[in-house]
Structures are given as C-alpha cells and as structure tokens.
C-alpha atoms as a PDB file:
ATOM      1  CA  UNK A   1       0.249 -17.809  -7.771  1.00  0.00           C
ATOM      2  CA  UNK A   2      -1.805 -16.597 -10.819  1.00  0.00           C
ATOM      3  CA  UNK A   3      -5.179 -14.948 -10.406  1.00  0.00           C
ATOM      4  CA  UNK A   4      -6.825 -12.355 -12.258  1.00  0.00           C
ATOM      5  CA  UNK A   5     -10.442 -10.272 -12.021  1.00  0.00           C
ATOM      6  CA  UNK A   6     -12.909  -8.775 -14.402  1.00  0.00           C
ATOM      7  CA  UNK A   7     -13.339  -5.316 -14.044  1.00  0.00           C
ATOM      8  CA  UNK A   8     -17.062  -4.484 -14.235  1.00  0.00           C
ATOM      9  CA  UNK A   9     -19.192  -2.081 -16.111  1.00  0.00           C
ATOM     10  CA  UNK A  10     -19.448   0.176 -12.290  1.00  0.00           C
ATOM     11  CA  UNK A  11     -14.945  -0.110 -12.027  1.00  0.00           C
ATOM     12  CA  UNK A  12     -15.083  -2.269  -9.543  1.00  0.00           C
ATOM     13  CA  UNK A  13     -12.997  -5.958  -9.358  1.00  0.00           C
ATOM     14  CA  UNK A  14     -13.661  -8.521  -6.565  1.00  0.00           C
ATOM     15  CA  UNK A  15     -10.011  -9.948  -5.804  1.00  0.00           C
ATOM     16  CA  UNK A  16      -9.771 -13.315  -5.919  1.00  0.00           C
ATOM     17  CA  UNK A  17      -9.916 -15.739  -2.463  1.00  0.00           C
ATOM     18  CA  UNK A  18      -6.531 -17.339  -3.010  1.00  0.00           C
ATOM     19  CA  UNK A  19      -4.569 -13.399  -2.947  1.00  0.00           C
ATOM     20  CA  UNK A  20      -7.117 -12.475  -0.160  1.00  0.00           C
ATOM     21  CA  UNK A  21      -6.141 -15.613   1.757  1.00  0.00           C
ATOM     22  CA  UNK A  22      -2.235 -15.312   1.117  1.00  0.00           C
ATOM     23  CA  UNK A  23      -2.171 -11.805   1.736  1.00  0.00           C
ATOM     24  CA  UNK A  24      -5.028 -11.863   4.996  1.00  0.00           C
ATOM     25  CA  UNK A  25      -6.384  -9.289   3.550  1.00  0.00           C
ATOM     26  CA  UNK A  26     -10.042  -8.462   5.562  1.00  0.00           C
ATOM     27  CA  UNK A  27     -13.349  -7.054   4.260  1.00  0.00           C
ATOM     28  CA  UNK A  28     -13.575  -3.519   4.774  1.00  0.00           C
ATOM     29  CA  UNK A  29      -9.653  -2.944   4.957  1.00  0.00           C
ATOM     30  CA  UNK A  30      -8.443   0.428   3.150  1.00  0.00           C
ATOM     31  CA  UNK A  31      -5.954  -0.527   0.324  1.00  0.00           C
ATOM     32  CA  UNK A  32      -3.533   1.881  -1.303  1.00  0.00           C
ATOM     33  CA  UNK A  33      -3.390   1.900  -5.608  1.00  0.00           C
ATOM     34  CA  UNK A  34      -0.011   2.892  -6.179  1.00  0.00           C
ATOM     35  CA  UNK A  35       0.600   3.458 -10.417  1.00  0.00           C
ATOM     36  CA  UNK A  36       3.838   1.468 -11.783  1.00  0.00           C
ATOM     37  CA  UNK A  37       4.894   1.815 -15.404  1.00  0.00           C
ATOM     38  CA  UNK A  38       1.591  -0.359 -17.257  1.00  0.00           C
ATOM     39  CA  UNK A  39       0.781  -1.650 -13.868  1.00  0.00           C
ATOM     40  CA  UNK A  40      -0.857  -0.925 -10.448  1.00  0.00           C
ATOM     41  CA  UNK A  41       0.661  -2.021  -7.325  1.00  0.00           C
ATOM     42  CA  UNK A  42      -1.654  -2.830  -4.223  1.00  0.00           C
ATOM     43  CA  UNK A  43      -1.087  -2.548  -1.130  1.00  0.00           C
ATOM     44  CA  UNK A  44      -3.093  -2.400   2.522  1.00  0.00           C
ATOM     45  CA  UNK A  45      -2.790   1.212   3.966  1.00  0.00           C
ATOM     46  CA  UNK A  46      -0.973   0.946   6.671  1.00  0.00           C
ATOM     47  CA  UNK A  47      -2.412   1.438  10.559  1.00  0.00           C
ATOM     48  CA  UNK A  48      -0.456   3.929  12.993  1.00  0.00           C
ATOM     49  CA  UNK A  49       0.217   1.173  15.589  1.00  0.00           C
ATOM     50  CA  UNK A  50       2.092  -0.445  12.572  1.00  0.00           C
ATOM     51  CA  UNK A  51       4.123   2.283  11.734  1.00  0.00           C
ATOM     52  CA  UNK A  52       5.553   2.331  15.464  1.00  0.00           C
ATOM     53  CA  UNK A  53       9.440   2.473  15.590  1.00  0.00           C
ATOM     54  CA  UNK A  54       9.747   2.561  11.475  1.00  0.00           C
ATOM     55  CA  UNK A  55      12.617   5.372  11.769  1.00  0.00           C
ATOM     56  CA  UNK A  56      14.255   3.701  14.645  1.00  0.00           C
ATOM     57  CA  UNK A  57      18.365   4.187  14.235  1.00  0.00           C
ATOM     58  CA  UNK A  58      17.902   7.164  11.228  1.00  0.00           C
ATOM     59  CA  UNK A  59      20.203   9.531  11.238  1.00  0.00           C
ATOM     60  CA  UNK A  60      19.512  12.812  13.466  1.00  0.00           C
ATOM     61  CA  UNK A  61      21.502  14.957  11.551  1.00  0.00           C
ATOM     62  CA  UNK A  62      22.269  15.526   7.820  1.00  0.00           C
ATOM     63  CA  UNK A  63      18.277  15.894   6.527  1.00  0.00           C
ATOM     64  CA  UNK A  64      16.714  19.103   5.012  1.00  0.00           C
ATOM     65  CA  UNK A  65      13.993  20.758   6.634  1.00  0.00           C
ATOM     66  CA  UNK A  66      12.049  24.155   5.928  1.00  0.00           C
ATOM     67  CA  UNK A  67      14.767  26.233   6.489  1.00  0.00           C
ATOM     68  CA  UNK A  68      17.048  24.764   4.270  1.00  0.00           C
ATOM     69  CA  UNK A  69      15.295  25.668   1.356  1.00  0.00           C
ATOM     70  CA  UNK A  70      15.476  29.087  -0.387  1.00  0.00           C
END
C-alpha cells in the first residue's frame, strides 16, 4: 500500500483513508511519533488494558535496579 499526505502551512497532515482503514485507526486516538534515521515511525499509544500480561514469563532475577548502580 502506497499513500502519502501534504503537510500544511499550520504542520498538520490528514492521513489518508486507506492507512486509517488498514490500521483501524479512530478519530481522536493518541498516536506516538517515534524518529528513525530520515524517517518517522507511527504508531497508536498504547491503552493500559492493552498492556495487560506484556512481561508475562520475564525473568525475576538477573535485572538492574536502583541499587545496582553506583
């Protein structure tokens, strides 16, 4: 899929309804802009419900903390 957007004389870009559609992306949903190389990635900020269980089976042991460091 190939889209692109004009960025206007106030910064702002209306993304495309094909990437809004594929991604189900939703009017007034916070997205992240996350600088790569000559690029931007973007990305939805996440929601805490959707973060649920995202460490599940890390390791307990074997991570710095505060008092680790000097």
């Amino acid at each position: 899929m190939t889209a692109t957007a004009t960025l206007s004389s106030k910064f702002q870009i209306c993304i495309p309804k094909a990437v809004r559609e594929r991604q189900a992306w939703q009017a007034g949903q916070e997205l992240v802009f996350i600088p790569k190389g000559e690029g931007v990635l973007v990305m939805p900020v996440p929601r805490l419900g959707q973060l649920a269980g995202i460490a599940k089976g890390a390791r307990k042991d074997g991570y710095r903390d505060r008092k680790d460091r000097f």
